[in-house]
N, C-alpha and C. Protein backbone atom coordinates (compact mmCIF):
# COMPACT_ATOMS: atom_id res chain seq x y z
N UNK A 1 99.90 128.29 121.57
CA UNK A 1 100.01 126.93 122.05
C UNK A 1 100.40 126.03 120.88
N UNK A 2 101.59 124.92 121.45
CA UNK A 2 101.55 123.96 120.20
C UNK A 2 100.81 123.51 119.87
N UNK A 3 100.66 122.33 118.80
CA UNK A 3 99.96 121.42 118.41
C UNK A 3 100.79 120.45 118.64
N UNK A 4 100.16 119.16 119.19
CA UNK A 4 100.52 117.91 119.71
C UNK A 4 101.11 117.38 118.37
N UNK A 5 102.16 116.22 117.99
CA UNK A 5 102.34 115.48 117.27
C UNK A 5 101.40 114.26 117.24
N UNK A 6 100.85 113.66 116.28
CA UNK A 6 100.20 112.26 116.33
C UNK A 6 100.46 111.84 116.52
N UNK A 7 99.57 110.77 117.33
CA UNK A 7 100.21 109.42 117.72
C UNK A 7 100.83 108.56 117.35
N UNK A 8 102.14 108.08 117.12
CA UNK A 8 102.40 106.97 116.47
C UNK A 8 103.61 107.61 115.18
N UNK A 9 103.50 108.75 115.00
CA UNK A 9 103.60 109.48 113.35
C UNK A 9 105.12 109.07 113.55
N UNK A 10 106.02 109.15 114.19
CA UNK A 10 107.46 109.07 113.94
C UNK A 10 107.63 107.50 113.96
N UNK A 11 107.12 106.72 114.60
CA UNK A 11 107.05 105.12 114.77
C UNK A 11 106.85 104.52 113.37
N UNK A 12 105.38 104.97 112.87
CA UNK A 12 105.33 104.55 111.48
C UNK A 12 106.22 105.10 110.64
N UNK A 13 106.26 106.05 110.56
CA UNK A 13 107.53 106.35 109.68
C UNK A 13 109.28 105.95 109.73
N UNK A 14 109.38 105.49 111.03
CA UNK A 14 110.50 104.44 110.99
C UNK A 14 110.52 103.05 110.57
N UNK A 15 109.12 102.30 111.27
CA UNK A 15 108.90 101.09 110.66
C UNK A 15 108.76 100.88 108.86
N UNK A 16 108.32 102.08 108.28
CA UNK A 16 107.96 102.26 106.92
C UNK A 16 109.80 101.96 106.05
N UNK A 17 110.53 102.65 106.86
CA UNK A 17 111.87 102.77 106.46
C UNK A 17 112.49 101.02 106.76
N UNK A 18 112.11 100.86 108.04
CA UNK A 18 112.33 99.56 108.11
C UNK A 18 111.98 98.16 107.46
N UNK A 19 111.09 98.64 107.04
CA UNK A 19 110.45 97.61 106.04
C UNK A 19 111.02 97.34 105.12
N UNK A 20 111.67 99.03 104.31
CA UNK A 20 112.09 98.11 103.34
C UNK A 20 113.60 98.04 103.29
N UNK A 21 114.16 98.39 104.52
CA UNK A 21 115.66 98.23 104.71
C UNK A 21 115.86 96.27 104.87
N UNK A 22 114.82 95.89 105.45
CA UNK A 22 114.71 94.69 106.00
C UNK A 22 114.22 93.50 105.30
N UNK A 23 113.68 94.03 103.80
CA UNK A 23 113.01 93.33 103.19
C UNK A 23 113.77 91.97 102.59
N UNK A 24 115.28 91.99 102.68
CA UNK A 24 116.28 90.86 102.41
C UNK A 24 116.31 89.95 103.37
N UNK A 25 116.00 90.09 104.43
CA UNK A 25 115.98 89.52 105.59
C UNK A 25 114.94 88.09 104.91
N UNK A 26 114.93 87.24 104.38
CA UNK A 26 114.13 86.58 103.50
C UNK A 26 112.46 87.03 103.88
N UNK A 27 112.19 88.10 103.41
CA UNK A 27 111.09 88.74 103.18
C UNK A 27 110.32 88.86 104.65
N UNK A 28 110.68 88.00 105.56
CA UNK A 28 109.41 87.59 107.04
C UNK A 28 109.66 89.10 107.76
N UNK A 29 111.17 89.71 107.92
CA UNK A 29 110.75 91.24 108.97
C UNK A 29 110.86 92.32 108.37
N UNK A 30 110.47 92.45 106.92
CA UNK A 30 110.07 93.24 106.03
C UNK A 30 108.16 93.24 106.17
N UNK A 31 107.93 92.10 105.92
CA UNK A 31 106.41 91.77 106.12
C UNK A 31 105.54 92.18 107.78
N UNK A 32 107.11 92.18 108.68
CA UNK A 32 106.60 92.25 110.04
C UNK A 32 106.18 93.81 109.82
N UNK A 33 107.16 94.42 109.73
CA UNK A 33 107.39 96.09 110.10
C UNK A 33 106.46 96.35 109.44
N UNK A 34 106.42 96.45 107.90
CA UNK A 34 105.44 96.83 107.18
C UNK A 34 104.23 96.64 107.25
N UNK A 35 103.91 95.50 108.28
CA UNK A 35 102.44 95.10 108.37
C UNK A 35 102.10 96.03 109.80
N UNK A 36 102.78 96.03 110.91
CA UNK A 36 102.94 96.52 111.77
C UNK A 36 102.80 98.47 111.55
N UNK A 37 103.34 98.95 110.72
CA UNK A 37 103.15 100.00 110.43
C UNK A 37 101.94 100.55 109.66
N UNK A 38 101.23 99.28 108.98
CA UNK A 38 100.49 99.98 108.00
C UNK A 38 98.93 99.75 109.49
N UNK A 39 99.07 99.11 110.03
CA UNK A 39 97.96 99.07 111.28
C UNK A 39 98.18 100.18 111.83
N UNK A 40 99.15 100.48 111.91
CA UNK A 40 99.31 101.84 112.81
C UNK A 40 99.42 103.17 112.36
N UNK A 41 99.53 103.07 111.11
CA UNK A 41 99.00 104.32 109.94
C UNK A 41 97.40 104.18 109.83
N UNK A 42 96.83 103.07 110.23
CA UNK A 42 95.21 102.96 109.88
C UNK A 42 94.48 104.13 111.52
N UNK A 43 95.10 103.43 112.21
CA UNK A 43 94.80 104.26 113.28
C UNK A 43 95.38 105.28 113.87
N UNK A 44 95.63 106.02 113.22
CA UNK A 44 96.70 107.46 113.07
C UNK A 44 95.51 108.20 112.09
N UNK A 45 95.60 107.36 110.96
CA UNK A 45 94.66 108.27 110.03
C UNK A 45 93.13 108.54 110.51
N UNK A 46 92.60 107.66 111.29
CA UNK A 46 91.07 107.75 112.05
C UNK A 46 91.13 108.88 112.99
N UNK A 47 92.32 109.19 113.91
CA UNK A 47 92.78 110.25 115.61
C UNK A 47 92.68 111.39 114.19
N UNK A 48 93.21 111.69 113.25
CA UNK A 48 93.54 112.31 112.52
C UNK A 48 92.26 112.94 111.56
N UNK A 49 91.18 112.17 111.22
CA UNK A 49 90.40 112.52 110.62
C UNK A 49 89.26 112.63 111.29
N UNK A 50 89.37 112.47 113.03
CA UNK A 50 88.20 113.10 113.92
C UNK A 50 88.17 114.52 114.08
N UNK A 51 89.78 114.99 114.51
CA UNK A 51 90.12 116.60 114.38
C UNK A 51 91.30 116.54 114.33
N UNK A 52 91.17 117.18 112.56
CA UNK A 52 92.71 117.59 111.94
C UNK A 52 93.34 118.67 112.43
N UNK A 53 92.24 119.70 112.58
CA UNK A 53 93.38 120.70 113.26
C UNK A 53 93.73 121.14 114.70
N UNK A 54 94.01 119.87 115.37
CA UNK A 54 94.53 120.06 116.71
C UNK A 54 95.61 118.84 116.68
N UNK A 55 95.90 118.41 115.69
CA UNK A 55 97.49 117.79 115.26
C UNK A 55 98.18 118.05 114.46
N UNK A 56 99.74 117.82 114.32
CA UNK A 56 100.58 118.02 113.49
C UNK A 56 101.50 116.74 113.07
N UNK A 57 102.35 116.34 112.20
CA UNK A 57 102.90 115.26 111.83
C UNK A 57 102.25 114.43 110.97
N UNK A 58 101.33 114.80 110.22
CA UNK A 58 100.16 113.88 109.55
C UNK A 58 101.15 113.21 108.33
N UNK A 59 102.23 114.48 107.99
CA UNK A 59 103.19 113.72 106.68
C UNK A 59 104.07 112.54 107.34
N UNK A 60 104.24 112.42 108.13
CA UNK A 60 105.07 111.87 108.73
C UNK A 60 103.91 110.37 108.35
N UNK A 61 103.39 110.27 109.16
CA UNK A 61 102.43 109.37 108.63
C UNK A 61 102.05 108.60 107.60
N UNK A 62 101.71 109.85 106.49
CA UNK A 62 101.68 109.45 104.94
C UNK A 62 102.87 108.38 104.04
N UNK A 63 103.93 109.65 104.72
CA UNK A 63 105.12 109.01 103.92
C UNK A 63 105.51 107.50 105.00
N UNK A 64 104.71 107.60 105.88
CA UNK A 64 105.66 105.83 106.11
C UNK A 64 104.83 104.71 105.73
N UNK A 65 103.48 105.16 105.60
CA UNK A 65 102.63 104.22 105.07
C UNK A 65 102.72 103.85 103.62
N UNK A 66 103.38 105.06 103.16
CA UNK A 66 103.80 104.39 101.70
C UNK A 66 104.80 103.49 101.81
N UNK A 67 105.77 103.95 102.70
CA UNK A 67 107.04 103.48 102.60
C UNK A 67 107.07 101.24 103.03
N UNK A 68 105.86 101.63 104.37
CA UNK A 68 105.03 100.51 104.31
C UNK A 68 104.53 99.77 103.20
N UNK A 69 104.22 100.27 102.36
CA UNK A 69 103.42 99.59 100.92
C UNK A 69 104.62 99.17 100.10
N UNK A 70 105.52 100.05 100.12
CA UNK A 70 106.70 99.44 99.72
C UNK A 70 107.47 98.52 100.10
N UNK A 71 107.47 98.60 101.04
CA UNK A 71 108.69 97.45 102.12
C UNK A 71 107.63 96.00 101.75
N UNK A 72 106.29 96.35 101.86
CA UNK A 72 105.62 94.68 102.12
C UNK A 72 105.59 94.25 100.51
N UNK A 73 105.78 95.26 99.65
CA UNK A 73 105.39 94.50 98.08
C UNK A 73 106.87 93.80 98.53
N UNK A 74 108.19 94.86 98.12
CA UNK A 74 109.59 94.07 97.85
C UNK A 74 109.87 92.87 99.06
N UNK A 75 108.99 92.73 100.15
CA UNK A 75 109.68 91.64 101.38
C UNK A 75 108.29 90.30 100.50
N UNK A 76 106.91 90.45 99.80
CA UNK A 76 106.82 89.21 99.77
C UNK A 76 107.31 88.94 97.92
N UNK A 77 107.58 89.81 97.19
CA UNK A 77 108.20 89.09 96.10
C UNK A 77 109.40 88.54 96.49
N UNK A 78 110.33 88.90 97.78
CA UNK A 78 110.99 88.48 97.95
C UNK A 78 111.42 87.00 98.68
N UNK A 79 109.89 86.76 99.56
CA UNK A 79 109.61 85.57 100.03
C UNK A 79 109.42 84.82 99.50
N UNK A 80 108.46 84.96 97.80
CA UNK A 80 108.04 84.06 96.82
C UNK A 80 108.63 83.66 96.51
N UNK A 81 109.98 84.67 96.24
CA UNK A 81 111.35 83.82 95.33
C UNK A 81 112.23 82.83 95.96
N UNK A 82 112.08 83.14 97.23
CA UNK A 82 112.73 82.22 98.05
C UNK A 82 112.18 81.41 98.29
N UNK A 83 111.27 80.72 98.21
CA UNK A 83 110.04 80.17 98.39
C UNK A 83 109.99 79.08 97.14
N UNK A 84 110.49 79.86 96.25
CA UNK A 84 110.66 79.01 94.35
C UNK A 84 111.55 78.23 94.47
N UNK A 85 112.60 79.06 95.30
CA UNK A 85 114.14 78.42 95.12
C UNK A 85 114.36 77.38 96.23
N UNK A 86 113.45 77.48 97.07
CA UNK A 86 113.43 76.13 98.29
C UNK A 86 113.14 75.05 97.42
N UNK A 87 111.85 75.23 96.82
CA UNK A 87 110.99 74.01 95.94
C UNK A 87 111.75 73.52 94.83
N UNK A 88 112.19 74.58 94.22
CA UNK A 88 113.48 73.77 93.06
C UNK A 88 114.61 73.45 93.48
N UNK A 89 115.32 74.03 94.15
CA UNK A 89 116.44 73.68 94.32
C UNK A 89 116.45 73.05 95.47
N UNK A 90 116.12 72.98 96.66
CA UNK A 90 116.26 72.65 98.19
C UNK A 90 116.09 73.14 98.46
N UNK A 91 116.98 73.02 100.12
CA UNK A 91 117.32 73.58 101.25
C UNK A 91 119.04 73.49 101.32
N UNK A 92 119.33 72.69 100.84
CA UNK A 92 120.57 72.01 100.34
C UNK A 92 121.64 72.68 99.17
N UNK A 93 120.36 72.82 98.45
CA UNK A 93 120.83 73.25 96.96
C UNK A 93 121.29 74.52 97.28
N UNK A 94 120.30 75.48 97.94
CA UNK A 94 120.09 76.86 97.64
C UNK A 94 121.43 77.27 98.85
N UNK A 95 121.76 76.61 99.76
CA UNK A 95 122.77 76.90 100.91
C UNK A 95 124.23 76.78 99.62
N UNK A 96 124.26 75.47 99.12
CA UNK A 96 125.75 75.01 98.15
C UNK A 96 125.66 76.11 97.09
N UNK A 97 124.08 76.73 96.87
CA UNK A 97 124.73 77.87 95.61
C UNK A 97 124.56 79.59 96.35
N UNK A 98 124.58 79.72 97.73
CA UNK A 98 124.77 80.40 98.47
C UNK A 98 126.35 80.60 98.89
N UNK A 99 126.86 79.06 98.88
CA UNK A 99 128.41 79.15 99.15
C UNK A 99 129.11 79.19 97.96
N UNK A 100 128.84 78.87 96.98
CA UNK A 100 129.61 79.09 95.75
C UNK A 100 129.70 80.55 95.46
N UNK A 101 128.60 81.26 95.25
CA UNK A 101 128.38 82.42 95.30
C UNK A 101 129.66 83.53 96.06
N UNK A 102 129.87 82.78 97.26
CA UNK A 102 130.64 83.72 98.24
C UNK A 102 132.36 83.23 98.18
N UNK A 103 132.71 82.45 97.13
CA UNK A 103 133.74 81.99 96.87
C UNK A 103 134.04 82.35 95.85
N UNK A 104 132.90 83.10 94.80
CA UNK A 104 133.47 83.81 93.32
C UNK A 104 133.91 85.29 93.79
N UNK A 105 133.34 85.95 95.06
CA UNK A 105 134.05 87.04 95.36
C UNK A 105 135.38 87.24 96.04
């Protein structure tokens, strides 16, 4: 007989990927996924540590919850900075050196 996959195990491990594919997105659906995934790695790891051996996919799991830890560090340093550059520069500022930017390429 198989063993069932965990609940959730391929989900988190996409959101984990998503996190930090998304983390440019000015940091907010980097923070979503990654927050979203790491709840759902919490309760993956509990189904998981009632009885381990009547599931399979537990790496699957692991690796997205890291991947989670990753996506949410790089999405809020990435919010902070944007966040710096609102306060110094604008809203104004940061759009005119957004378009300059795309006129040196």
């Amino acid at each position: 007989m198989e063993k069932p996959t965990l609940p959730n195990s391929t989900l988190i491990l996409v959101f984990g990927i998503l996190s930090i594919l998304t983390c440019c997105c000015y940091g907010v659906l980097g923070l979503i996924f990654g927050i979203v995934a790491l709840v759902l790695a919490k309760r993956a790891r509990e189904v998981y540590a009632a009885d381990p051996d009547i599931y399979k996919g537990y790496d699957n799991v692991k690796t997205g919850r890291i991947l989670a830890i990753i996506g949410i560090v790089l999405s809020s340093l990435y919010l902070i900075a944007t966040i710096v550059s609102i306060a110094i520069y604008g809203w104004d500022g940061l759009q005119e050196m957004t378009r300059d930017m795309e006129y040196n390429f």
